[in-house]
N, C-alpha and C. Protein backbone atom coordinates (compact mmCIF):
# COMPACT_ATOMS: atom_id res chain seq x y z
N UNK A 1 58.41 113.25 45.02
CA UNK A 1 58.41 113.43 46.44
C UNK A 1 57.19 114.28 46.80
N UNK A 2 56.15 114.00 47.60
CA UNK A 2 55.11 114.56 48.28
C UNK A 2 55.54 115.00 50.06
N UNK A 3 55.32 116.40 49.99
CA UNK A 3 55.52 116.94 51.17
C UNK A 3 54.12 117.20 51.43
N UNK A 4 53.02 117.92 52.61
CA UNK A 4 52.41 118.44 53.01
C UNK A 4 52.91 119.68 53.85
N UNK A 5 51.84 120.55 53.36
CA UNK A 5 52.52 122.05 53.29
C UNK A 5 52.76 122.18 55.10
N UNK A 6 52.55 121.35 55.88
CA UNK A 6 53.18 121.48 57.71
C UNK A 6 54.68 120.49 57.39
N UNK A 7 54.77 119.87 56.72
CA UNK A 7 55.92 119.18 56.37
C UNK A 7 57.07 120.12 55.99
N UNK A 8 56.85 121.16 54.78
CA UNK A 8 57.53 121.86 54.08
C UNK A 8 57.79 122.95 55.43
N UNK A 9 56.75 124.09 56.00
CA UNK A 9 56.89 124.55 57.00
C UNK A 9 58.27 124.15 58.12
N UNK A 10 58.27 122.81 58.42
CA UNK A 10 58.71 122.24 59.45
C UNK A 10 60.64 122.17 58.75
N UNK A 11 60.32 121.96 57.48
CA UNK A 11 62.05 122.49 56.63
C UNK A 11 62.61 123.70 56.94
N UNK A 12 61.44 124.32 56.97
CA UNK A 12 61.53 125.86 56.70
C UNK A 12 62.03 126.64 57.42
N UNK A 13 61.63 125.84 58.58
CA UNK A 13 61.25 126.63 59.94
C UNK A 13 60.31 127.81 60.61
N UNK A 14 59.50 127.90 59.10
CA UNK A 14 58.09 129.05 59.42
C UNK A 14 57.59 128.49 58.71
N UNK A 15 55.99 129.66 59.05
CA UNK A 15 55.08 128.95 58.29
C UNK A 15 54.96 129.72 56.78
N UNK A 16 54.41 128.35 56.07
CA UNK A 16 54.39 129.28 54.41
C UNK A 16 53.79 130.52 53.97
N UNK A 17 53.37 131.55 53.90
CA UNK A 17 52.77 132.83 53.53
C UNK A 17 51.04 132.57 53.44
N UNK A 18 50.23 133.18 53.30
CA UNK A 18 48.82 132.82 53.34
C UNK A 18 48.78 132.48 51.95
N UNK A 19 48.97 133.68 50.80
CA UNK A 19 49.14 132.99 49.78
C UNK A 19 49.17 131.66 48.82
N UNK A 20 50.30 130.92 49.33
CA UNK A 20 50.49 129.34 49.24
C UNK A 20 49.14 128.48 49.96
N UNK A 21 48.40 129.05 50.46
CA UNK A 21 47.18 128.30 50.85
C UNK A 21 46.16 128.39 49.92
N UNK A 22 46.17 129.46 49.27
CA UNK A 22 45.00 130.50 48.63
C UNK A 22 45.11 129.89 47.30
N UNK A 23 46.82 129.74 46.74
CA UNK A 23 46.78 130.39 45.03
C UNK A 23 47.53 129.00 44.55
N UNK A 24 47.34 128.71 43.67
CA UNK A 24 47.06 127.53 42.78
C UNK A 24 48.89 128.53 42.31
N UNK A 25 48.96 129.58 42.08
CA UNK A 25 49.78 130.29 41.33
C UNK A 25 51.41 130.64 42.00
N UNK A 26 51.12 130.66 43.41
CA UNK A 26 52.12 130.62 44.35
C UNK A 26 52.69 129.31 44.20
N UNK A 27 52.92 128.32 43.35
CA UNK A 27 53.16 127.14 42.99
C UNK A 27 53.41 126.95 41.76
N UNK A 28 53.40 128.44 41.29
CA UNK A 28 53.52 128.32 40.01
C UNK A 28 55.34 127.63 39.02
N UNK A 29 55.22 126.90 38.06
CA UNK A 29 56.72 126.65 37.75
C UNK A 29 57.31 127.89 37.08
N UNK A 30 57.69 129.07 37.61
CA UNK A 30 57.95 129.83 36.60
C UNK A 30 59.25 130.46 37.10
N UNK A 31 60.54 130.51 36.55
CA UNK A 31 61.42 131.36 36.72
C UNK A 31 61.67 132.68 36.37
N UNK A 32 61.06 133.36 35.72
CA UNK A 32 61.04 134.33 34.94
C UNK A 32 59.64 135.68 35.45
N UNK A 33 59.41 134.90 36.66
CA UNK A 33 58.18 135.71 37.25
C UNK A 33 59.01 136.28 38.48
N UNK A 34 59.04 137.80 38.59
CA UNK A 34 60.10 138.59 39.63
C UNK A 34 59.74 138.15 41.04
N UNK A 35 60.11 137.77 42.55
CA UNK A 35 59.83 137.82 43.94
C UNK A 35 59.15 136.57 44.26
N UNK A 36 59.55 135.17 43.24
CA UNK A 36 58.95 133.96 43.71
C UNK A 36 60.26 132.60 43.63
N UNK A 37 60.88 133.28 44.19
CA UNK A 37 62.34 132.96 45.11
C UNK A 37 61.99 130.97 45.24
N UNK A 38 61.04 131.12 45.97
CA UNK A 38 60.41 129.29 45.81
C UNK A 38 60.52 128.74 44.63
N UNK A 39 59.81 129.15 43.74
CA UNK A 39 59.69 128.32 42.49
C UNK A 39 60.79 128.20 42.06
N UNK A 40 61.92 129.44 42.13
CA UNK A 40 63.79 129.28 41.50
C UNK A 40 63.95 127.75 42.51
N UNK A 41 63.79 127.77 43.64
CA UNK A 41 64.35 126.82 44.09
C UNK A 41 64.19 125.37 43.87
N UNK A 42 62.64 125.13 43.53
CA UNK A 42 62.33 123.76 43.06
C UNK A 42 63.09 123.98 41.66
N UNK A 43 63.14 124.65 40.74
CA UNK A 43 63.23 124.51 39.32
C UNK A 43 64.83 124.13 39.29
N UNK A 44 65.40 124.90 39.91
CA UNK A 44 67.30 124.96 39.72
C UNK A 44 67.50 123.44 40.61
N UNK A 45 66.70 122.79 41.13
CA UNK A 45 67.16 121.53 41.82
C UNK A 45 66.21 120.33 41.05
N UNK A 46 65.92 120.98 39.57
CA UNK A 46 65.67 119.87 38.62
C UNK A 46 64.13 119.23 39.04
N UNK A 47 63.39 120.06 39.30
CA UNK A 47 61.76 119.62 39.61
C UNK A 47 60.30 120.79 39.43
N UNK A 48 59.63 120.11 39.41
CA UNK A 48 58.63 121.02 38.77
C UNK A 48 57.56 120.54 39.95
N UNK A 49 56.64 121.66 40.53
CA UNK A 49 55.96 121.49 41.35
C UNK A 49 54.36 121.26 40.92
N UNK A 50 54.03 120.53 41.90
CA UNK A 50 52.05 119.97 41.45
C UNK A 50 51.28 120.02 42.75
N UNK A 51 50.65 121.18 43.10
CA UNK A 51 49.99 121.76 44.26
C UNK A 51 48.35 121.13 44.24
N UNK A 52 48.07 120.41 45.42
CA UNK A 52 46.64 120.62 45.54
C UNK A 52 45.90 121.07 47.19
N UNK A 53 45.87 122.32 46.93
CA UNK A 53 45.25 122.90 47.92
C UNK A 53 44.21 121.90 48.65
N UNK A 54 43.28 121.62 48.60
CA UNK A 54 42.34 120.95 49.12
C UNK A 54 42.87 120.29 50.08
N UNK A 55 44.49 119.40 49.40
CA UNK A 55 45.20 118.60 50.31
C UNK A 55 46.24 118.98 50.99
N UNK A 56 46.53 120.30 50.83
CA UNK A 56 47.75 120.80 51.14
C UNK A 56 48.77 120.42 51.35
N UNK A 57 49.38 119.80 50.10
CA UNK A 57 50.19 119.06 49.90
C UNK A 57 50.96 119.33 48.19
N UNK A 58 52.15 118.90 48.18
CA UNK A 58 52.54 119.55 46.59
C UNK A 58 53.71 118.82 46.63
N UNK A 59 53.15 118.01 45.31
CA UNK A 59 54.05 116.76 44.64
C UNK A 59 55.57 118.09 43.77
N UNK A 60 56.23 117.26 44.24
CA UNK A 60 57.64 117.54 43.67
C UNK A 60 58.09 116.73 42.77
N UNK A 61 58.19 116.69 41.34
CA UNK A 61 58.24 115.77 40.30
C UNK A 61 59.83 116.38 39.54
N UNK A 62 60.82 115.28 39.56
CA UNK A 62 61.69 115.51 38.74
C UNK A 62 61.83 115.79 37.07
N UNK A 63 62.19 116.90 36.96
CA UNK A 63 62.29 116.83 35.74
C UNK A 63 62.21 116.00 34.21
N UNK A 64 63.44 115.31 35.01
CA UNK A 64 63.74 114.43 33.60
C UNK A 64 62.35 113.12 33.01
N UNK A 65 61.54 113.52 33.97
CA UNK A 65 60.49 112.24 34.08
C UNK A 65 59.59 113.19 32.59
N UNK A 66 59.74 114.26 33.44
CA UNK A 66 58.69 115.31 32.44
C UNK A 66 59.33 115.81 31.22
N UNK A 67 60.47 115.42 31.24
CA UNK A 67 60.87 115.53 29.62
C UNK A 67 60.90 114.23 29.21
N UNK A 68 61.43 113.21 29.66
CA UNK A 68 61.15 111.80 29.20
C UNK A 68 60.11 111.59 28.10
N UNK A 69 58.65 112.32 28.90
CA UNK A 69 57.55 112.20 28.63
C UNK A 69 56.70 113.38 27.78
N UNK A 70 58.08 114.11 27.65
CA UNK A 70 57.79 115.46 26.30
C UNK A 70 56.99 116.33 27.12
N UNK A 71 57.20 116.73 28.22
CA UNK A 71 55.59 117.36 28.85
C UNK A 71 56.48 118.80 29.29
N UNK A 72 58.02 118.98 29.02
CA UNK A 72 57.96 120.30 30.05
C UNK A 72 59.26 120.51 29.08
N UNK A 73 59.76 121.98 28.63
CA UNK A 73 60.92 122.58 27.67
C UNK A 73 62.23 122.05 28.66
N UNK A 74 63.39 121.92 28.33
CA UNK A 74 64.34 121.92 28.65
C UNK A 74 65.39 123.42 28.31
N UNK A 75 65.88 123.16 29.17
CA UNK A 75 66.97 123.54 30.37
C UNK A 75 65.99 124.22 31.82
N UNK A 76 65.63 123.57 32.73
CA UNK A 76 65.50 124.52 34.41
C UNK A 76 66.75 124.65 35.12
N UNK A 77 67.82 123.58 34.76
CA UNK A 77 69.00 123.56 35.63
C UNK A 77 69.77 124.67 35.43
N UNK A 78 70.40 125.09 36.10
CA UNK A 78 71.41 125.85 35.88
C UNK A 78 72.40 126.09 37.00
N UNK A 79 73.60 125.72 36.85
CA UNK A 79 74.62 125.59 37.43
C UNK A 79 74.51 124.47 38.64
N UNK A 80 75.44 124.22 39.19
CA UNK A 80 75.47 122.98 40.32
C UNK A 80 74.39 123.28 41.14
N UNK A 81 73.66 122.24 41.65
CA UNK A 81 72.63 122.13 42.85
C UNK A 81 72.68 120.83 43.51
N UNK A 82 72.09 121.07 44.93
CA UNK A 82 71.74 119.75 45.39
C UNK A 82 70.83 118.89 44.38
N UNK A 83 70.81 117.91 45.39
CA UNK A 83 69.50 116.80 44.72
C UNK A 83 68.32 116.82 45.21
N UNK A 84 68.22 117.68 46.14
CA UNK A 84 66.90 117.69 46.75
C UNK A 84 65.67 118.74 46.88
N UNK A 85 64.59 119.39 47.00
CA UNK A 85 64.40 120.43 46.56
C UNK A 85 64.03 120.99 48.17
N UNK A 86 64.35 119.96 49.05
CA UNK A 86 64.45 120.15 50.34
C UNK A 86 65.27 121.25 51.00
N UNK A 87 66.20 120.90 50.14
CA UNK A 87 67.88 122.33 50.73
C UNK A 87 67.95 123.26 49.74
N UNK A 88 66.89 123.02 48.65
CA UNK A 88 66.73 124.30 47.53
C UNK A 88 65.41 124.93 48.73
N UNK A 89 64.58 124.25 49.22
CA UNK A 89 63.49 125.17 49.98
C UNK A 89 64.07 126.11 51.22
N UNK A 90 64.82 125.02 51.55
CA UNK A 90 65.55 126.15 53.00
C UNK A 90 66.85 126.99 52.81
N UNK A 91 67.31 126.68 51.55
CA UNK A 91 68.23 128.21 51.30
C UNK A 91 67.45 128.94 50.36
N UNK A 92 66.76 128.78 50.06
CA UNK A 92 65.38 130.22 49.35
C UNK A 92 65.23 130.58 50.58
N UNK A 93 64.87 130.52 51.40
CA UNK A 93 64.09 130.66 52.76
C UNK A 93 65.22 131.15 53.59
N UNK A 94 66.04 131.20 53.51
CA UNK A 94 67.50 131.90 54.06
C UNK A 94 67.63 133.14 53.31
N UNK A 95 67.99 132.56 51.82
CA UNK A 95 68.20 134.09 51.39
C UNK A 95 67.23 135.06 51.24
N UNK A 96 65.90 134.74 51.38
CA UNK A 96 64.99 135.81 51.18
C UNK A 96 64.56 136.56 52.78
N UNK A 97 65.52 135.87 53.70
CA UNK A 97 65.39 136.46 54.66
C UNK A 97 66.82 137.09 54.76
N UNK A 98 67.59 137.13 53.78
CA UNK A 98 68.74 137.69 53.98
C UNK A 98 70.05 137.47 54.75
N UNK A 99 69.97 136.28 54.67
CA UNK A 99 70.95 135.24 55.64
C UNK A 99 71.57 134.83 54.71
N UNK A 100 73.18 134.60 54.74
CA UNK A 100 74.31 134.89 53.35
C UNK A 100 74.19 133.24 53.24
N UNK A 101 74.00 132.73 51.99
CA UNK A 101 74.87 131.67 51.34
C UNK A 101 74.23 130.26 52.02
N UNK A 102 73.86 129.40 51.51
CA UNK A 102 73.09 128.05 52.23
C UNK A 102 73.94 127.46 53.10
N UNK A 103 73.06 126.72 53.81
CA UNK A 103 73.14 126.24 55.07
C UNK A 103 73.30 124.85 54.57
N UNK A 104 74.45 123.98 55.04
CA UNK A 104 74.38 122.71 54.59
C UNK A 104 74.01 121.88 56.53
């Protein structure tokens, strides 16, 4: 799934941080890196993110494609999630604004 970062915004309901314009790294797949609340959200809804600034735009690639294809460690899942990394973006974006529990 390819969003463009006014696409993702428009989920969001704000705009993305300057950061996410800037950093190749704000996109980073990493769970284990403290205050990047985003990346938990693509990862726990089974996808790994592929940013290209230039286009401002960032491919959302399911997992299992990238293990299929030996390219990424297994386990990101953990515990029940949607299927989309759509309602993983806007309850990150809830709770880091401190708004209890996702929004269906």
């Amino acid at each position: 799934m390819r969003l463009t970062f006014s696409e993702i915004e428009a989920i969001l309901g704000r705009p993305l941080p300057p950061s996410a314009y800037k950093f190749n790294a704000w996109w980073g797949n990493n769970l284990r890196k403290a205050g990047h609340t985003q990346s938990m959200a693509w990862l726990h809804a089974g996808f790994v993110a592929r940013v290209s600034l230039r286009q401002r735009a960032v491919e959302f690639i399911d997992l299992d494609e990238f293990h299929r294809a030996g390219l990424a460690p297994r386990p990101y899942r953990q515990g029940p999630s949607e299927t989309s990394p759509r309602g993983h973006l806007r309850n990150a974006s809830r709770q880091s604004r401190g708004l209890s529990g996702p929004q269906r």
